[in-house]
C-alpha atoms as a PDB file:
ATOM      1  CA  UNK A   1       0.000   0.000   0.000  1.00  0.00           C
ATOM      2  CA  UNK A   2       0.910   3.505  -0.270  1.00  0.00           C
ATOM      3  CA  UNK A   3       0.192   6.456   1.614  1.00  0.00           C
ATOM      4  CA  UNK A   4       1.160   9.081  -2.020  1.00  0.00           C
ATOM      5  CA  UNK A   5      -2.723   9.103  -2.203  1.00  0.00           C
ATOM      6  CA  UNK A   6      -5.221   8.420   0.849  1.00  0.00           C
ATOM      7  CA  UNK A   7      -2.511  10.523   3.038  1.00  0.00           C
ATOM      8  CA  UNK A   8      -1.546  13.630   0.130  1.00  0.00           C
ATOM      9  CA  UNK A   9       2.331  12.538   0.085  1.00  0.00           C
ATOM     10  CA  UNK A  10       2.942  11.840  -4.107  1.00  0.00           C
ATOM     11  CA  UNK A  11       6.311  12.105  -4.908  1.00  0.00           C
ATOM     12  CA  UNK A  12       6.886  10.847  -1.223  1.00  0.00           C
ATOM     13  CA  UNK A  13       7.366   7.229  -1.798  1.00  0.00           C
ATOM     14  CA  UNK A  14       6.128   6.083   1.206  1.00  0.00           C
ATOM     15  CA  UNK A  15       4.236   2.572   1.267  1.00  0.00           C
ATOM     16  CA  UNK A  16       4.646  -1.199   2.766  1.00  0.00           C
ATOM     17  CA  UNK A  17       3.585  -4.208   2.267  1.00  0.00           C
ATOM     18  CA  UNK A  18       2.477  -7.259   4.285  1.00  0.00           C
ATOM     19  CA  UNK A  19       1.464 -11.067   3.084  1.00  0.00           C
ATOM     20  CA  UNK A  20       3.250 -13.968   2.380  1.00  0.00           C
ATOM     21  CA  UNK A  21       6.399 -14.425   4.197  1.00  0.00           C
ATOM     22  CA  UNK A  22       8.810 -15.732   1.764  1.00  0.00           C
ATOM     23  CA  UNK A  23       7.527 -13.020  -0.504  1.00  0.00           C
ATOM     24  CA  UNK A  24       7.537  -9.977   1.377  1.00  0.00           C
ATOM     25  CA  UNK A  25      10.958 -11.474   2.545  1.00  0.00           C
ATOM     26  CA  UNK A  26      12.464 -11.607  -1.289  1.00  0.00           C
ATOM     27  CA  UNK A  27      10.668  -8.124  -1.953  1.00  0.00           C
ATOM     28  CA  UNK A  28      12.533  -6.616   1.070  1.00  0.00           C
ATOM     29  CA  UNK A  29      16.400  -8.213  -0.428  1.00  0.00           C
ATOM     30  CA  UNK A  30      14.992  -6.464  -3.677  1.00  0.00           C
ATOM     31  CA  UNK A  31      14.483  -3.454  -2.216  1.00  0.00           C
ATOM     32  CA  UNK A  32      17.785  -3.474  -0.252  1.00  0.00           C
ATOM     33  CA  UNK A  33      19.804  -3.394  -3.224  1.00  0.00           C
ATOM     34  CA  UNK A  34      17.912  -0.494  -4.828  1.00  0.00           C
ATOM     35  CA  UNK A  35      17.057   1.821  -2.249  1.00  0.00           C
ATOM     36  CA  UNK A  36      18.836   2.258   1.445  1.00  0.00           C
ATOM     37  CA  UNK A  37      16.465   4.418   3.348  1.00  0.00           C
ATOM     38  CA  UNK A  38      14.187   7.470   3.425  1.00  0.00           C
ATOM     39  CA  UNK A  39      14.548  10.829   4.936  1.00  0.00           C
ATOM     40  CA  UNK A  40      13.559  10.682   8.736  1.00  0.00           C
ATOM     41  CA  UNK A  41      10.965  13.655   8.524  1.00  0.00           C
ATOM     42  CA  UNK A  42       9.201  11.482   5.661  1.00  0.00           C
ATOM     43  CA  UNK A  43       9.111   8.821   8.142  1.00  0.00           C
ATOM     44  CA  UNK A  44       7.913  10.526  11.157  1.00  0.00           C
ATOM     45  CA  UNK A  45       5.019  11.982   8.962  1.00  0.00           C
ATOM     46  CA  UNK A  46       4.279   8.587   7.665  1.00  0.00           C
ATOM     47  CA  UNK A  47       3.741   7.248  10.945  1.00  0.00           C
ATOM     48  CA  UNK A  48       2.045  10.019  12.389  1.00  0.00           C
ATOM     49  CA  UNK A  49      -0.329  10.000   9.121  1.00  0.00           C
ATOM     50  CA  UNK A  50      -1.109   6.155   9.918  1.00  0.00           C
ATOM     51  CA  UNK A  51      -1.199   6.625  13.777  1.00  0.00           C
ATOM     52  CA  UNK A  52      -3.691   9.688  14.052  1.00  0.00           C
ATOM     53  CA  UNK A  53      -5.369  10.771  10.546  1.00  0.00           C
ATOM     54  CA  UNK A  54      -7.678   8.131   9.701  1.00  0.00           C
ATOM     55  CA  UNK A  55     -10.278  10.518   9.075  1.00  0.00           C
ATOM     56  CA  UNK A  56      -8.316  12.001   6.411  1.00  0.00           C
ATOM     57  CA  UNK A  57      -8.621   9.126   3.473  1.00  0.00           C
ATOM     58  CA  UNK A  58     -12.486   9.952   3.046  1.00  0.00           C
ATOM     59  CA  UNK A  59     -11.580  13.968   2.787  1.00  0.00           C
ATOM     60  CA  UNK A  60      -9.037  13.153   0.303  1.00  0.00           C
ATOM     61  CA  UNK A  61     -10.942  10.840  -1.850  1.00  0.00           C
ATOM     62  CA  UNK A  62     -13.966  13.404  -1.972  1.00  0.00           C
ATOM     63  CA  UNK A  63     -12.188  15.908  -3.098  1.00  0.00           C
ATOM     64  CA  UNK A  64     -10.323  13.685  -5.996  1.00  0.00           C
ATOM     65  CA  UNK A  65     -14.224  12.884  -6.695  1.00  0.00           C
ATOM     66  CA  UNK A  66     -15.160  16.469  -7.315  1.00  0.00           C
ATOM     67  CA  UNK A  67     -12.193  17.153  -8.893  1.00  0.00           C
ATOM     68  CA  UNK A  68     -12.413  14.226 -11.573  1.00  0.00           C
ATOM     69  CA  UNK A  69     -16.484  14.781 -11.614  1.00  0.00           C
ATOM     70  CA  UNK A  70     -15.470  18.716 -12.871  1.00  0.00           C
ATOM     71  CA  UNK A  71     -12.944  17.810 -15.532  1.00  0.00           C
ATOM     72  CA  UNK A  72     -14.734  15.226 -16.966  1.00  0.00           C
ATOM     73  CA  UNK A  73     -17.976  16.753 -16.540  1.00  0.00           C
ATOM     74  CA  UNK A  74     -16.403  19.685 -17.977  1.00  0.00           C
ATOM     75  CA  UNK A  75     -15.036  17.565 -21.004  1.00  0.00           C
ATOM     76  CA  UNK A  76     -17.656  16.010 -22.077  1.00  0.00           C
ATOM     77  CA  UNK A  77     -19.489  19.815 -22.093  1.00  0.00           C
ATOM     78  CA  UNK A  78     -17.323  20.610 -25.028  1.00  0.00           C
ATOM     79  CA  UNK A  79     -17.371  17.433 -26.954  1.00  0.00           C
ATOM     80  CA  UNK A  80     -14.313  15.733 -25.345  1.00  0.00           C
ATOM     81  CA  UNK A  81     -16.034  11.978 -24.397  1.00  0.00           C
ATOM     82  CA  UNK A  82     -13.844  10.959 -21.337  1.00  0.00           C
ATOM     83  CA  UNK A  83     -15.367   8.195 -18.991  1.00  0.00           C
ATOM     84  CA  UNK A  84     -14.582   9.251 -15.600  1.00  0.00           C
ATOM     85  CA  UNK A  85     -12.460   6.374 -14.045  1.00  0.00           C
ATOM     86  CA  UNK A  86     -13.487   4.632 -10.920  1.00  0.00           C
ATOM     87  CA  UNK A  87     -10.588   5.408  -8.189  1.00  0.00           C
ATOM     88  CA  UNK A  88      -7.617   7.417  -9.486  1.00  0.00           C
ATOM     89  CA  UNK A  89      -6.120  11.001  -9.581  1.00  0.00           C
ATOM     90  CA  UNK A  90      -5.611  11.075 -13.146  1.00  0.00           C
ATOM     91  CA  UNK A  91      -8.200  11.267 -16.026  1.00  0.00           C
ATOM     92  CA  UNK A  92      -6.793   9.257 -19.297  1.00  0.00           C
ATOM     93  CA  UNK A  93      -8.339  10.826 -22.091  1.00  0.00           C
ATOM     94  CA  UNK A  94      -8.263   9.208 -25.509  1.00  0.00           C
ATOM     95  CA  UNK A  95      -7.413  11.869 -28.231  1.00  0.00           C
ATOM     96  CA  UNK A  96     -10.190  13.678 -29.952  1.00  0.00           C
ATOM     97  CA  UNK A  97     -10.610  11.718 -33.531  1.00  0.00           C
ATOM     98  CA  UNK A  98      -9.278  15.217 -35.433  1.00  0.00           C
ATOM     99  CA  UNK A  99      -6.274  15.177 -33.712  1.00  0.00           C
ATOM    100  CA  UNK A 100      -5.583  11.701 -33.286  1.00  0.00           C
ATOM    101  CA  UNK A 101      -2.748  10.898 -36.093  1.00  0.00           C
ATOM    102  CA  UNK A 102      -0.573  13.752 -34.661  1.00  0.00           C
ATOM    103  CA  UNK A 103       0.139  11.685 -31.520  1.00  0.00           C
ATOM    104  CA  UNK A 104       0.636  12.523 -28.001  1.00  0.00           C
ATOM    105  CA  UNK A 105       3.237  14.616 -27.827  1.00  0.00           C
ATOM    106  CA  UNK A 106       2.373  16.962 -31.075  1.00  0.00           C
ATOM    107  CA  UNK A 107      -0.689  16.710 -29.328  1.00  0.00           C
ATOM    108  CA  UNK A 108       0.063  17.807 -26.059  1.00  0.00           C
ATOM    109  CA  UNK A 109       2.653  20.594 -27.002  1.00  0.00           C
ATOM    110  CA  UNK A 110      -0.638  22.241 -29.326  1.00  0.00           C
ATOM    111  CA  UNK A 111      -2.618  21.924 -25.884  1.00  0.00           C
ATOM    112  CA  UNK A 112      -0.297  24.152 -24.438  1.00  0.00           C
ATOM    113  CA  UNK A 113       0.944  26.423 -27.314  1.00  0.00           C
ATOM    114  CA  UNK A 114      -3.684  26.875 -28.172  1.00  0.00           C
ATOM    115  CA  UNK A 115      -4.802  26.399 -24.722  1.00  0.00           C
ATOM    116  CA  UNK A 116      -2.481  26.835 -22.321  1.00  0.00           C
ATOM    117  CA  UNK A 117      -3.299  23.309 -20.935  1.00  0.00           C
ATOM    118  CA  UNK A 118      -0.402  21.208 -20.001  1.00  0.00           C
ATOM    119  CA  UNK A 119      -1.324  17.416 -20.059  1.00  0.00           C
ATOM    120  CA  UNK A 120       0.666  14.271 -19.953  1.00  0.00           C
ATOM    121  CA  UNK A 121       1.393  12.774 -23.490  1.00  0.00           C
ATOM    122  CA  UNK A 122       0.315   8.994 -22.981  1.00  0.00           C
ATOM    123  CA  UNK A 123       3.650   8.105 -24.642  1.00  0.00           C
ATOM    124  CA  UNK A 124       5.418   8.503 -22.112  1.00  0.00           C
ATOM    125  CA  UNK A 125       3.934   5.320 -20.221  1.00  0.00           C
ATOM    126  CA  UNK A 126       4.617   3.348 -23.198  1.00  0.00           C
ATOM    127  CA  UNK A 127       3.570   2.678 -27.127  1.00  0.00           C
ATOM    128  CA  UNK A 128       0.152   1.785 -25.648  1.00  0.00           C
ATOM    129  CA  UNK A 129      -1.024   5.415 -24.646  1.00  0.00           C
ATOM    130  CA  UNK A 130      -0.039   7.090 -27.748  1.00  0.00           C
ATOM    131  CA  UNK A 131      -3.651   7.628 -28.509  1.00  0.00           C
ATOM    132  CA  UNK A 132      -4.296   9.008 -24.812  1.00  0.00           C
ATOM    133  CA  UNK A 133      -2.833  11.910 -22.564  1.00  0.00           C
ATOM    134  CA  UNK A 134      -3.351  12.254 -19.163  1.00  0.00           C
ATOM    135  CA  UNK A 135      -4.873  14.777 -16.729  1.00  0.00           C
ATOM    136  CA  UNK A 136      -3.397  14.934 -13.252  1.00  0.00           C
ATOM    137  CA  UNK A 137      -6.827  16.043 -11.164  1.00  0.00           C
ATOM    138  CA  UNK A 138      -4.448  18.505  -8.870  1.00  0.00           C
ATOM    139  CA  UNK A 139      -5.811  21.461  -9.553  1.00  0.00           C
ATOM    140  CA  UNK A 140      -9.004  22.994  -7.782  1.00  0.00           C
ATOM    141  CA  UNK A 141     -11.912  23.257  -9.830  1.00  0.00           C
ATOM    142  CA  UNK A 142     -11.716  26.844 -10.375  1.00  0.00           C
ATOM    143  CA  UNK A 143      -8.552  26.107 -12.407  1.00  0.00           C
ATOM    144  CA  UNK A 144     -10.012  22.879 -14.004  1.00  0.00           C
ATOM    145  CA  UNK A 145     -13.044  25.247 -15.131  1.00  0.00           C
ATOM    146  CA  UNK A 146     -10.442  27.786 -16.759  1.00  0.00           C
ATOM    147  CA  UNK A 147      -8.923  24.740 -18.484  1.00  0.00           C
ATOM    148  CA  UNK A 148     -11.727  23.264 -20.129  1.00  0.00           C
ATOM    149  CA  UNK A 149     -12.843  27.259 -20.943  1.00  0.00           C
ATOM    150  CA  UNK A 150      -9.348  26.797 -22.542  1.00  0.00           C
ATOM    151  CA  UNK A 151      -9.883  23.741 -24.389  1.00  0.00           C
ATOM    152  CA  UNK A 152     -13.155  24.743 -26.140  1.00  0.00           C
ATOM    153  CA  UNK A 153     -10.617  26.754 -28.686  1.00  0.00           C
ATOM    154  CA  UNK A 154     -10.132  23.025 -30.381  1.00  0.00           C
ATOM    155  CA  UNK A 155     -13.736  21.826 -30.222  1.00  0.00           C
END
């Protein structure tokens, strides 16, 4: 498990893991020849997080929920047909048909050259998501809003 989303740490790299014996046992010589430890603060929060927020999981997943509700809500306003996924912080959007040959990184750069919308080009997580680029939902709707106002200049 990891704590980068029900606790607000990304980019933290905080998680564990429990099961099997033998294979938490050959995940943890794995991981000792990778990685050798983690900044104390980061570990003090981490505990502290586990320890005494349990309320805070719920918050945090609401507010992902309004935030993914307003983009692709917002989307699908303008003629963008996203699904809104089930439980992430990111909305993968497939490439409107007009635009689709160009890729996702020709792609991208015009959303931020024409809209001033900077998205993920799904290349970048492999051949696969060429077609796709992705939304990080870490922006308060206010700014999502302005965004899609943005992206009606393609539409």
């Amino acid at each position: 498990m990891s704590l980068s989303k029900s606790y607000n740490m990304p980019g933290w790299r905080v998680g564990f893991c429990v099961g099997n014996k033998e294979m938490v046992g050959t995940l943890t010589r794995i991981k000792s020849y990778l990685d050798y430890g983690m900044f104390q603060p980061i570990q003090i929060a981490s505990i502290i997080a586990l320890n005494e927020c349990e309320e805070e999981p719920p918050k945090i997943r609401k507010l992902y929920e309004e935030r993914r509700d307003c983009l692709c809500d917002g989307l699908n306003r303008i003629g963008w047909e996203v699904e809104p996924p089930k439980a992430t912080m990111f909305v993968w959007a497939q490439i409107p048909e007009p635009y689709r040959e160009m890729g996702s990184v020709a792609f991208s750069e015009m959303l931020i050259d024409r809209c001033k919308v900077a998205v993920a080009p799904g290349l970048g997580f492999g051949r696969g998501g060429d077609g796709f680029v992705r939304f990080a939902l870490v922006e308060n709707e206010h700014r999502t809003r302005q965004a899609i106002h943005g992206l009606r200049k393609i539409f």
